[in-house]
Structure formats: structure tokens, C-alpha cells
N, C-alpha and C. Protein backbone atom coordinates (compact mmCIF):
# COMPACT_ATOMS: atom_id res chain seq x y z
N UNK A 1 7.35 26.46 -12.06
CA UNK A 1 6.84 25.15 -11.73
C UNK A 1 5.79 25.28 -10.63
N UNK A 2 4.44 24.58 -11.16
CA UNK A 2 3.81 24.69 -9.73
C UNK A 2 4.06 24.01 -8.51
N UNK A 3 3.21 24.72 -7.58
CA UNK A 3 3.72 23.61 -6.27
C UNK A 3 2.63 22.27 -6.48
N UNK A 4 2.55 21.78 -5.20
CA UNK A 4 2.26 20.08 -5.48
C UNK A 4 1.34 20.36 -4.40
N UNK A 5 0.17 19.83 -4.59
CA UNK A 5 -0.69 19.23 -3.89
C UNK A 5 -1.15 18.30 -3.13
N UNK A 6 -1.48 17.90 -1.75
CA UNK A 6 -1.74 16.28 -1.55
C UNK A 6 -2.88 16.65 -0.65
N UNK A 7 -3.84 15.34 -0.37
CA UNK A 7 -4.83 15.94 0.16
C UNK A 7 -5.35 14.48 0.86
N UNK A 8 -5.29 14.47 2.45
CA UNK A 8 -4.90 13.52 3.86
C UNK A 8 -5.78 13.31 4.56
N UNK A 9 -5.63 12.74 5.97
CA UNK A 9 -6.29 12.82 7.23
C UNK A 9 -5.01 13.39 8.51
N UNK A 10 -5.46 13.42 9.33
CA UNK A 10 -4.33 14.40 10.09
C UNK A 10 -4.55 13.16 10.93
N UNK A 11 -3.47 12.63 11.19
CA UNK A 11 -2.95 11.61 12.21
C UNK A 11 -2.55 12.13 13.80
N UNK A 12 -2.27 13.06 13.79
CA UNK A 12 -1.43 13.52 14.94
C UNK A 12 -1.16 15.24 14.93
N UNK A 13 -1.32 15.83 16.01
CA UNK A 13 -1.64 17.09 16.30
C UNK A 13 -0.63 17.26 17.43
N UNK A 14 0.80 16.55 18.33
CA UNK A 14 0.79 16.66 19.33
C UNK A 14 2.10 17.64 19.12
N UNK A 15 2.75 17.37 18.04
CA UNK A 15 4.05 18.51 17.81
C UNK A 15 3.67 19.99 18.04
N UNK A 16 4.22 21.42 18.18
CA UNK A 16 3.93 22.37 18.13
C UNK A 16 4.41 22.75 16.87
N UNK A 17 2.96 23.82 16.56
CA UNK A 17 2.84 24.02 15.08
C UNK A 17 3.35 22.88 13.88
N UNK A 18 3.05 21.82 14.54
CA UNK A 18 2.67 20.46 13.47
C UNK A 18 1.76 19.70 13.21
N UNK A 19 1.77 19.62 12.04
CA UNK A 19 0.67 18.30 11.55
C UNK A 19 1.29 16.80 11.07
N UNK A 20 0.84 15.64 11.32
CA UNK A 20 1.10 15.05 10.61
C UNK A 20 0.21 14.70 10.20
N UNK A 21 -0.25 14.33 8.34
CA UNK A 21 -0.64 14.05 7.39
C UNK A 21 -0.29 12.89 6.86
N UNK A 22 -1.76 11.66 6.80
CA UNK A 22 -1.54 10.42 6.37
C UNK A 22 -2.35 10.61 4.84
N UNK A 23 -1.49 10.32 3.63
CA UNK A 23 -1.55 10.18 2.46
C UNK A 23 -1.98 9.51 1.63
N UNK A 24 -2.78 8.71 0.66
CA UNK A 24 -3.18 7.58 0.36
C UNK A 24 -3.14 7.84 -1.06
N UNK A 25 -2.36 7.08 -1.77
CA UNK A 25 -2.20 6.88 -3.37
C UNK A 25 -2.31 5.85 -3.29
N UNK A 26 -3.07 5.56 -4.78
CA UNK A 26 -3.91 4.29 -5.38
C UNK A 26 -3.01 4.26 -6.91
N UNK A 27 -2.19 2.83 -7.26
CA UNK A 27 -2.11 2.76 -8.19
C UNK A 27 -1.88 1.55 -8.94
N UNK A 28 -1.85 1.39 -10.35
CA UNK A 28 -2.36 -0.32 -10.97
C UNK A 28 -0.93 -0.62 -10.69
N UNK A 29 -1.28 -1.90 -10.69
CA UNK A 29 0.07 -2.97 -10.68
C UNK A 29 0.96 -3.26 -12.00
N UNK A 30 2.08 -2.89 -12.20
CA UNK A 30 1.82 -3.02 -13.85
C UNK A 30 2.06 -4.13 -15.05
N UNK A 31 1.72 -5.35 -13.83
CA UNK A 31 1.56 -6.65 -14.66
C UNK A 31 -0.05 -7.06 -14.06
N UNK A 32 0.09 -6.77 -13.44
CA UNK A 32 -1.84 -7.60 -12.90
C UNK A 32 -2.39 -6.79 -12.86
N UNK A 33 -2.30 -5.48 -12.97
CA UNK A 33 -3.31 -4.36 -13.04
C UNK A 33 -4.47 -4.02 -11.46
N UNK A 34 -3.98 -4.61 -10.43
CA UNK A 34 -4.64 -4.69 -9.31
C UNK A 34 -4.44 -3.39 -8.92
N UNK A 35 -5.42 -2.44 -8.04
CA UNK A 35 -5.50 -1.06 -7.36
C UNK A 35 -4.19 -1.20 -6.01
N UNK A 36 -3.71 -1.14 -5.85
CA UNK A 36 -2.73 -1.18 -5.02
C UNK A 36 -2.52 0.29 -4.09
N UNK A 37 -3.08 0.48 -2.75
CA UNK A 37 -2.79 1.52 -2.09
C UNK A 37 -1.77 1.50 -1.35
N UNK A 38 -1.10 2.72 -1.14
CA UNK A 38 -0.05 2.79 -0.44
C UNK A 38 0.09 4.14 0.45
N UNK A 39 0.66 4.12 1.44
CA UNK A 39 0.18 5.11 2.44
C UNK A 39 1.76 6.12 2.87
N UNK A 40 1.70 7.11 3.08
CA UNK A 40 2.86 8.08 3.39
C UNK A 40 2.43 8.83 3.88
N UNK A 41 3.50 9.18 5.04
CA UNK A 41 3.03 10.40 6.49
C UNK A 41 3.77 11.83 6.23
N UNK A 42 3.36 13.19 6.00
CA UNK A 42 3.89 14.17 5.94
C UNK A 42 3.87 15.37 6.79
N UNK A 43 4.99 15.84 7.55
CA UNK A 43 4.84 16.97 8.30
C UNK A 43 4.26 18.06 7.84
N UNK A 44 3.17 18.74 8.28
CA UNK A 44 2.87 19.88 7.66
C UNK A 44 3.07 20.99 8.96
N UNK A 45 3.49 22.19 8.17
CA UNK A 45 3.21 23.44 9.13
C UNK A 45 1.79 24.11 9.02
N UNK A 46 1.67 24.04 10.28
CA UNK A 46 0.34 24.85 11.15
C UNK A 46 0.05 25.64 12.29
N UNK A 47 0.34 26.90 11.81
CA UNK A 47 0.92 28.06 12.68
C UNK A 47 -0.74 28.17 13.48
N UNK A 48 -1.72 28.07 13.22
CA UNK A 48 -3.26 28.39 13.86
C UNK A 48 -3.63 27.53 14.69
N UNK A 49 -2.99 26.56 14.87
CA UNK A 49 -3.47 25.45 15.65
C UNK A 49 -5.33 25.35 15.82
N UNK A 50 -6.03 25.10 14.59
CA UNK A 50 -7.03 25.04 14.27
C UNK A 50 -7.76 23.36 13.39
N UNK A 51 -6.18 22.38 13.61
CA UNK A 51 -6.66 21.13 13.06
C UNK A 51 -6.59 20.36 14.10
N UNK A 52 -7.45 19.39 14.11
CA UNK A 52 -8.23 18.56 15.30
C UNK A 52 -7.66 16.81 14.42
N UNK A 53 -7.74 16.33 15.22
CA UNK A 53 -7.47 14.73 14.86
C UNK A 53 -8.57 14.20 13.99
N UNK A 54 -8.43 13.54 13.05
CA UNK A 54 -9.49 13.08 11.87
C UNK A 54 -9.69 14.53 10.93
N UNK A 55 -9.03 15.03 10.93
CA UNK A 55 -9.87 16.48 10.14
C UNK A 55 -9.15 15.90 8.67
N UNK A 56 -9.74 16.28 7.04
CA UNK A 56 -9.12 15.99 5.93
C UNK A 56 -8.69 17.10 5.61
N UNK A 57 -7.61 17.52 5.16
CA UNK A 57 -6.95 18.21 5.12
C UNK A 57 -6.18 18.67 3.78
N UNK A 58 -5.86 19.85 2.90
CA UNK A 58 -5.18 19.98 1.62
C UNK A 58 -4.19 20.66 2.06
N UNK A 59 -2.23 20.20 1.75
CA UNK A 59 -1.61 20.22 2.22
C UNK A 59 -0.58 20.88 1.02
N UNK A 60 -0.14 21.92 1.02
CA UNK A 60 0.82 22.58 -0.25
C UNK A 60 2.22 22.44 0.15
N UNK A 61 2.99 22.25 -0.86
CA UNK A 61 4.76 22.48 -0.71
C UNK A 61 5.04 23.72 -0.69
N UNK A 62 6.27 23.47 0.30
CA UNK A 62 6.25 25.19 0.64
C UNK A 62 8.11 25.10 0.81
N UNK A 63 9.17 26.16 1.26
CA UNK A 63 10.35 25.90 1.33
C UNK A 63 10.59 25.12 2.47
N UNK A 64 11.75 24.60 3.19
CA UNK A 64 12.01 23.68 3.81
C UNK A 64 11.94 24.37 5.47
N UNK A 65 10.94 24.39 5.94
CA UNK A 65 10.69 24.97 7.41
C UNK A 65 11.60 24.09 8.09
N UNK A 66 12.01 22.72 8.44
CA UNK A 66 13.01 22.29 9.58
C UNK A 66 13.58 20.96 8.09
N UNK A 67 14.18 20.27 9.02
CA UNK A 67 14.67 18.95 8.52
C UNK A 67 13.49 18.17 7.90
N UNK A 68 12.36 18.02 8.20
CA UNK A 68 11.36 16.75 8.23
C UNK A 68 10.06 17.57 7.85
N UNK A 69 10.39 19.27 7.59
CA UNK A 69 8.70 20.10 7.39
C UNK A 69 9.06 20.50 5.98
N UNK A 70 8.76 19.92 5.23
CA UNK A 70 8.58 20.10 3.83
C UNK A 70 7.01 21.07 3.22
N UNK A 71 6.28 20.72 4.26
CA UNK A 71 4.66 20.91 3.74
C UNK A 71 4.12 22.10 4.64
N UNK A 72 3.03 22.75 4.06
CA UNK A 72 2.34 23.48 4.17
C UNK A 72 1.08 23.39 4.67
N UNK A 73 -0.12 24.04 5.66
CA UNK A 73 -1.67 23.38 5.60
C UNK A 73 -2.24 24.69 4.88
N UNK A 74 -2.81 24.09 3.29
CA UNK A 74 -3.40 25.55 2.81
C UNK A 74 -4.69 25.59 3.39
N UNK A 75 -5.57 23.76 3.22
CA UNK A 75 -7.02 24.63 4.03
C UNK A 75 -7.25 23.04 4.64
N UNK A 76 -8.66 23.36 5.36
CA UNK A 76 -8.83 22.39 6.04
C UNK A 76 -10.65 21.94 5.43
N UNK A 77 -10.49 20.49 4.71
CA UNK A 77 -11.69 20.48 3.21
C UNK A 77 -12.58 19.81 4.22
N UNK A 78 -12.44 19.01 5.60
CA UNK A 78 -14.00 18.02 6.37
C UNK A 78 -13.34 18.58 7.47
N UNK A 79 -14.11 18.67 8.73
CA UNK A 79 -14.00 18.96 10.08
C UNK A 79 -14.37 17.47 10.40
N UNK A 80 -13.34 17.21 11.29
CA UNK A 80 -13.71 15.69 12.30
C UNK A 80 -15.19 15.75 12.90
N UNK A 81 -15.94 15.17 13.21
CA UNK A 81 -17.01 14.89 14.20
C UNK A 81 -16.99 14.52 15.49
């Protein structure tokens, strides 16, 4: 099975060797068909401490590093400004 992909903005940098990752899925309504976004925050591990606040970010599943670190940082796709 492959792993899973998601791909964020980094909300928060202040944990050690953490990220948190804000998520954004778009999907129809399935009686009115309206775009409906919805937003979810994910811990990622980040041993380089090389992500900055606003950076977009592609985030892989990986085994269960603590209680709440499910995720991975494979790369880092915009640098903040």
C-alpha cells in the first residue's frame, strides 16, 4: 500500500523537531454541489529544523513517532518570503 500524501502551510515551528501543518481539502456538497473547504492540522517530524513559518510544505506518512506525530516532512515545495 502506498503511503499518503498531503501538501500544507506550516502554521507553527515552536515544538522541537515539529511541524505543524495546516491542510486544506475542497469538496462538493452532495446535494448542492457547493466547493466546500475544510481545514486539518498535522504534526509532522522535522529532524533539520530548516522550515520557517509560511513555508508550503509536502508531508508523507510515516510509522507512529509519538502519540500525535503521525507525519513525515519529505520536502519543502515554496520558501516563505
Amino acid at each position: 500500500m502506498p503511503k499518503k500524501e498531503k501538501s500544507g502551510l506550516v502554521v507553527s515551528t515552536k515544538n522541537d523537531k515539529t511541524i505543524v501543518v495546516e491542510v486544506a481539502e475542497y469538496k462538493a456538497h452532495p446535494i448542492y454541489k457547493k466547493i466546500i473547504s475544510t481545514t486539518k492540522k498535522y504534526k509532522a517530524h522535522n529532524t533539520e529544523f530548516d522550515c520557517k513559518l509560511g513555508d508550503e510544505v509536502r508531508i508523507i506518512e510515516c510509522r507512529p513517532i509519538s502519540k500525535t506525530k503521525l507525519w513525515q516532512l519529505a520536502e519543502i515545495t515554496k520558501k516563505a518570503t
